[in-house]
N, C-alpha and C. Protein backbone atom coordinates (compact mmCIF):
# COMPACT_ATOMS: atom_id res chain seq x y z
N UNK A 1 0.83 -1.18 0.00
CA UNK A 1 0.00 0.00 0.00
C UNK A 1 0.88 1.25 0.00
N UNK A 2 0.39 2.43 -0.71
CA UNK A 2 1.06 3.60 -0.56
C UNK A 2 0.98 4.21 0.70
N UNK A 3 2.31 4.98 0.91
CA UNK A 3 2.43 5.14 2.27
C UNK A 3 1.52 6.17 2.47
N UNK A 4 -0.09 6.95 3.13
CA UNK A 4 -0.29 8.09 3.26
C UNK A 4 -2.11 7.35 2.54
N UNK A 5 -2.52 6.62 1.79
CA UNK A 5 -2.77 5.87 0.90
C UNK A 5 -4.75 4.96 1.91
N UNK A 6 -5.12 5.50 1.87
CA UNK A 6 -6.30 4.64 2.75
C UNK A 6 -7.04 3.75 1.82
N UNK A 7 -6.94 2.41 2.28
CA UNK A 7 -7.15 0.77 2.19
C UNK A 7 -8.46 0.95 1.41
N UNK A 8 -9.25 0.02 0.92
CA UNK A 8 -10.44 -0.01 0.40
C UNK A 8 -11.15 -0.87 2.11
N UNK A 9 -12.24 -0.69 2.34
CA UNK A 9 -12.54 -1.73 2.79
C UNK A 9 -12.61 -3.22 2.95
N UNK A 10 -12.05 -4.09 3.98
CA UNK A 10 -11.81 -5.54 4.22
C UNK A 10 -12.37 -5.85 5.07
N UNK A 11 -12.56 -6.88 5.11
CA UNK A 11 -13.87 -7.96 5.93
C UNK A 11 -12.51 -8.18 7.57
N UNK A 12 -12.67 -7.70 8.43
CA UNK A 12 -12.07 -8.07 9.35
C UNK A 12 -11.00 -9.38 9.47
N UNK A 13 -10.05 -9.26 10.20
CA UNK A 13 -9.21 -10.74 10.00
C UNK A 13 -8.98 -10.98 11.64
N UNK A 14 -8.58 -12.09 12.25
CA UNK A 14 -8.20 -12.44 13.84
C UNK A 14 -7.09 -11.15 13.93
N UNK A 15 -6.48 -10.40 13.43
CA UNK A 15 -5.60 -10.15 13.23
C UNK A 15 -5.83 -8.47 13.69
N UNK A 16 -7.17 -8.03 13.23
CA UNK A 16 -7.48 -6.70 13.45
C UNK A 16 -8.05 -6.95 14.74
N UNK A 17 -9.27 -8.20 14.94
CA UNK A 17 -9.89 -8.43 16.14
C UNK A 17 -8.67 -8.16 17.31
N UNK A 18 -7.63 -9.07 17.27
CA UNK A 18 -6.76 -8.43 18.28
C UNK A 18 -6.17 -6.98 18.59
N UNK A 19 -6.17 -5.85 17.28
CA UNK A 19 -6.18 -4.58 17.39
C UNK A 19 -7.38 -3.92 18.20
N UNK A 20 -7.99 -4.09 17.89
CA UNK A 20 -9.80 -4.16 18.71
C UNK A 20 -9.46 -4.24 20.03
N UNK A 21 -9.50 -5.49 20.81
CA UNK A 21 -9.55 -6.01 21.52
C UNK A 21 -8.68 -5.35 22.29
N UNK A 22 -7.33 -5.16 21.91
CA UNK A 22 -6.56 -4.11 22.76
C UNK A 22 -6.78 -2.43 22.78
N UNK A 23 -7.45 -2.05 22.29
CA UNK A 23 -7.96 -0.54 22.97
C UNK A 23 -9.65 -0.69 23.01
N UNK A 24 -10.32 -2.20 23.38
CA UNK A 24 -11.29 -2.05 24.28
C UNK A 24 -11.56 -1.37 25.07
N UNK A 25 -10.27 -1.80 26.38
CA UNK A 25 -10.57 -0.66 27.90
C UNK A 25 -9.93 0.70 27.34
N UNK A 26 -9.80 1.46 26.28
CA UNK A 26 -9.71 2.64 26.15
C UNK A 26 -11.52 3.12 25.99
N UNK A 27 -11.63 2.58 25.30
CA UNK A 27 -12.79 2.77 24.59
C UNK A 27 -14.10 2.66 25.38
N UNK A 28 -13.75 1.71 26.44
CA UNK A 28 -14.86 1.63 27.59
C UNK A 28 -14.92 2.38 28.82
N UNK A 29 -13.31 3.11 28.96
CA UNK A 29 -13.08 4.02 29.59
C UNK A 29 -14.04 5.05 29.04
N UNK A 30 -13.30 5.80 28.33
CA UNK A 30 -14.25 7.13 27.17
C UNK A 30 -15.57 7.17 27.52
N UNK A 31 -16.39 5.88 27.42
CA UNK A 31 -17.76 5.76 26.95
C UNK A 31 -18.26 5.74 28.69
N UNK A 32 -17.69 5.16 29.39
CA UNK A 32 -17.82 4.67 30.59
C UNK A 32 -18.91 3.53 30.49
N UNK A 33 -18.73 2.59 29.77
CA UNK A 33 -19.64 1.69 29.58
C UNK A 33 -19.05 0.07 29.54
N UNK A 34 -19.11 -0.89 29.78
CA UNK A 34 -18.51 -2.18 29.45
C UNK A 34 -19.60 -2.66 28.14
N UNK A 35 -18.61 -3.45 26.99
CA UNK A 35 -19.00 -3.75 25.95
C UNK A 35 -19.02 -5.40 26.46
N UNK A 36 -20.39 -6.32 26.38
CA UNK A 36 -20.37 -7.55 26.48
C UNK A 36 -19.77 -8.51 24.83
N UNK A 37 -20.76 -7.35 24.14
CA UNK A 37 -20.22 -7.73 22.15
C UNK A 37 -19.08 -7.09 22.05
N UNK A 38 -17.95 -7.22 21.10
CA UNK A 38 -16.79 -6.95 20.59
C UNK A 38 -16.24 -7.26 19.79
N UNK A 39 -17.14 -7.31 18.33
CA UNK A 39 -16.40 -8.22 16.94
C UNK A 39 -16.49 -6.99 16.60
N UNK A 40 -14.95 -7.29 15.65
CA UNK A 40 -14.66 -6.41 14.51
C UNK A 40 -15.25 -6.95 13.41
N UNK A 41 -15.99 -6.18 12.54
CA UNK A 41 -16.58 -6.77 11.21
C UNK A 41 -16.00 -5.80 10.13
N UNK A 42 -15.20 -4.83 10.26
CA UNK A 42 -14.54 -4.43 8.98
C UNK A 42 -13.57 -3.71 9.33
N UNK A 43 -12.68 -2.90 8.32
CA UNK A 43 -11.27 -2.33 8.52
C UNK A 43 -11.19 -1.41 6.99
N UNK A 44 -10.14 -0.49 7.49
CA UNK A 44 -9.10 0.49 6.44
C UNK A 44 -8.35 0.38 7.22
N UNK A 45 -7.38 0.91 6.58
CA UNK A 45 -5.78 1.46 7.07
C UNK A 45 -5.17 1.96 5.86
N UNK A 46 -4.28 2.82 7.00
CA UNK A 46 -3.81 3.64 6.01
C UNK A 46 -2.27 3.87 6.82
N UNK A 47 -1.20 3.56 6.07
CA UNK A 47 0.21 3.91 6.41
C UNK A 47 1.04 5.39 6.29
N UNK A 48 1.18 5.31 7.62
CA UNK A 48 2.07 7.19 7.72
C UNK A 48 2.69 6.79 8.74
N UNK A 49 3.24 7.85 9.60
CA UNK A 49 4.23 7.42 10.48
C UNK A 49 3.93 6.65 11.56
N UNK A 50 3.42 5.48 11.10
CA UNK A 50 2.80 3.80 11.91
C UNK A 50 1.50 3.57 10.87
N UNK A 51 0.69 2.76 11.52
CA UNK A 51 -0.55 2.45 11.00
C UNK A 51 -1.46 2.93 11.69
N UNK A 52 -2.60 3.25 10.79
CA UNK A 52 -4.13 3.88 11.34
C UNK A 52 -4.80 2.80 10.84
N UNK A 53 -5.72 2.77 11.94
CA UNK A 53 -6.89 1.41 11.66
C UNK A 53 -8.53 1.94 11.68
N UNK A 54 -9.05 1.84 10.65
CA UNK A 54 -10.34 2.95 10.94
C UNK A 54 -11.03 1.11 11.24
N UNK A 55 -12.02 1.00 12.37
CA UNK A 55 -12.32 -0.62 12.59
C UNK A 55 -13.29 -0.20 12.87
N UNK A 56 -14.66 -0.91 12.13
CA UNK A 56 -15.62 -0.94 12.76
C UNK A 56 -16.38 -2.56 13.50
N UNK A 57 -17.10 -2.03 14.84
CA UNK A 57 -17.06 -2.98 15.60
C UNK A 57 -18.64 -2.82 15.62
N UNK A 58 -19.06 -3.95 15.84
CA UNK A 58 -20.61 -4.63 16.63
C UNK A 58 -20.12 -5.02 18.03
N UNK A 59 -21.24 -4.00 18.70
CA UNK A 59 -20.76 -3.80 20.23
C UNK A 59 -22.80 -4.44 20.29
N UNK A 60 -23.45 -5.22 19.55
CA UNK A 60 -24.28 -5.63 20.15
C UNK A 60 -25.50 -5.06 20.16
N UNK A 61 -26.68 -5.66 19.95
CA UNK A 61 -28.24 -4.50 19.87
C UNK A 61 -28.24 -4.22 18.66
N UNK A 62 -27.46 -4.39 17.74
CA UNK A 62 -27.73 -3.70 16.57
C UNK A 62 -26.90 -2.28 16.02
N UNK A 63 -25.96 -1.98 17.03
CA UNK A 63 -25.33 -1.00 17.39
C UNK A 63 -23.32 -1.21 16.70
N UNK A 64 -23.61 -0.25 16.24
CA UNK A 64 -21.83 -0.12 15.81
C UNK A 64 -20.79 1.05 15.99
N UNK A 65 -19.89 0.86 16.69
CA UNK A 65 -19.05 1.78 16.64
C UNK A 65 -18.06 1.86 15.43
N UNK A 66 -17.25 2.81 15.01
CA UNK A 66 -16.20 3.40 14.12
C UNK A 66 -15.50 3.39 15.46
N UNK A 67 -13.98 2.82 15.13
CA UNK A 67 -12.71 3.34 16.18
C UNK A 67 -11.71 3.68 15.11
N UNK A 68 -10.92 4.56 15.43
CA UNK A 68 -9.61 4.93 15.07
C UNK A 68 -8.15 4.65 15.85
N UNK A 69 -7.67 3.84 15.82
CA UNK A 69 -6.39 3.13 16.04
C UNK A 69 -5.37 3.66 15.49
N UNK A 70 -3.95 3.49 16.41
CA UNK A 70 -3.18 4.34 15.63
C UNK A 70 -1.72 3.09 16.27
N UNK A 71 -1.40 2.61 15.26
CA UNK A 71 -0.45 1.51 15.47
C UNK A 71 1.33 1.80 15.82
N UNK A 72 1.84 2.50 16.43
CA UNK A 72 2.94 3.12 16.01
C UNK A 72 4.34 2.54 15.05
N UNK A 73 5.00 3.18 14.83
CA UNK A 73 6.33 2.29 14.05
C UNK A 73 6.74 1.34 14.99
N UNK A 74 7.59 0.14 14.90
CA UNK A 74 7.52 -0.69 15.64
C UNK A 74 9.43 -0.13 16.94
N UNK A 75 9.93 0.66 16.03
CA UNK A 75 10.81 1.21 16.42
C UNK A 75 10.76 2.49 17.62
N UNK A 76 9.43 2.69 18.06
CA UNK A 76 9.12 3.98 18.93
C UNK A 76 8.74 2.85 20.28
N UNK A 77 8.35 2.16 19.56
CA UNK A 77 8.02 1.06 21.50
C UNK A 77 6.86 1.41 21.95
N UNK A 78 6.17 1.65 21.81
CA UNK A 78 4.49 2.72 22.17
C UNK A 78 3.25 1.84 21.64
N UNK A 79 2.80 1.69 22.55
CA UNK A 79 1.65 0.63 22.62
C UNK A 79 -0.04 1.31 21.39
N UNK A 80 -0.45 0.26 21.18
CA UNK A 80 -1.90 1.01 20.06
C UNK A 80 -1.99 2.14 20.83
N UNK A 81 -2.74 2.81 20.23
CA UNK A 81 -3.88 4.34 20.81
C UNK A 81 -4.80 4.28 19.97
N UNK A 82 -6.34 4.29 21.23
CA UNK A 82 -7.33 4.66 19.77
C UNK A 82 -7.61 6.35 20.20
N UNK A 83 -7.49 6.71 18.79
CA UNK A 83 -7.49 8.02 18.87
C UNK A 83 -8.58 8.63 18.53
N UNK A 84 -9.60 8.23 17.82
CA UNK A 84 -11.08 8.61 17.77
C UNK A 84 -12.19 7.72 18.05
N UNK A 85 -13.41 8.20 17.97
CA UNK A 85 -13.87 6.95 17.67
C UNK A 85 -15.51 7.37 17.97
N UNK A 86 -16.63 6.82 17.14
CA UNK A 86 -17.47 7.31 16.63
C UNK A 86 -19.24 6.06 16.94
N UNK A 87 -19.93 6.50 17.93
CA UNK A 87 -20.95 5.41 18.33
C UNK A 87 -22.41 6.09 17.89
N UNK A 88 -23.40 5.22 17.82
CA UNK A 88 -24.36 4.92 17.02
C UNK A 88 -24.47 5.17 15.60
N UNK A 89 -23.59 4.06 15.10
CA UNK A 89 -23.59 3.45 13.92
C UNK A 89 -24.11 2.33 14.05
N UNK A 90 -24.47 2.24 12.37
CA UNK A 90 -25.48 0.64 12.30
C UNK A 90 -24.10 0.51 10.95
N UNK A 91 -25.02 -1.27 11.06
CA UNK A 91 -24.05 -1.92 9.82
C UNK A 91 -24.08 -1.29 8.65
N UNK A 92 -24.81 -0.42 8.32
CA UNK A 92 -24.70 -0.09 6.71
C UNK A 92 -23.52 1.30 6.74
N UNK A 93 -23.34 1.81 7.62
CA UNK A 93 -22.75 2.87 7.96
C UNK A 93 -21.06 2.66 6.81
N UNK A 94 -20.88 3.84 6.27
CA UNK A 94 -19.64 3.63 5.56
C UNK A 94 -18.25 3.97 6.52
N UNK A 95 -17.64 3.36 6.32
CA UNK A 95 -16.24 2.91 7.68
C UNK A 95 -15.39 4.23 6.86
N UNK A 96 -15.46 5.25 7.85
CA UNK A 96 -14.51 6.18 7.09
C UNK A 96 -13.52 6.83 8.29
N UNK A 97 -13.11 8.22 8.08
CA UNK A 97 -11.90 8.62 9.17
C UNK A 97 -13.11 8.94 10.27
N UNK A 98 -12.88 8.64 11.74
CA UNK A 98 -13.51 9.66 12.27
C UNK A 98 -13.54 11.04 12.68
């Protein structure tokens, strides 16, 4: 992918679920809410200085969040950050920046 360059949409992989999954308790912090649902069902990314993960998640009810993830270079040592992130969305919702 071009560096700067945002992904087409992809069907989630175990791979993002674990991106997910680790800025959960950010995300449940923020909201002040605990999520019982937590599948990722889609993804972008886009490469700049680390990776951005635009992920959208089914948190359950019918209900979807947009998160923004921010992956750093692997050379800075700095754990995910989700850095935005966007609730009451439904599935048809288009997965874009938040």
């Amino acid at each position: 992918m071009m560096t700067g360059g945002l992904s087409d949409t992809k069907p989630a992989t175990a791979e993002i679920q674990e991106i997910a999954d680790k800025v959960k308790s950010q995300l449940e912090e923020k909201e002040n809410r605990k999520f019982s649902v937590f599948k990722a069902v889609s993804y972008r990314s886009q490469v700049v200085a680390g990776t951005i993960y635009y992920i959208k998640v089914d948190v359950g009810d019918g209900e979807f969040i947009h998160m923004t993830v921010l992956e750093p270079l692997p050379h800075e040592n700095k754990p995910l950050s989700l850095q935005d992130y966007q609730t009451k969305k439904t599935k048809d919702d288009e997965l874009e920046d938040c």
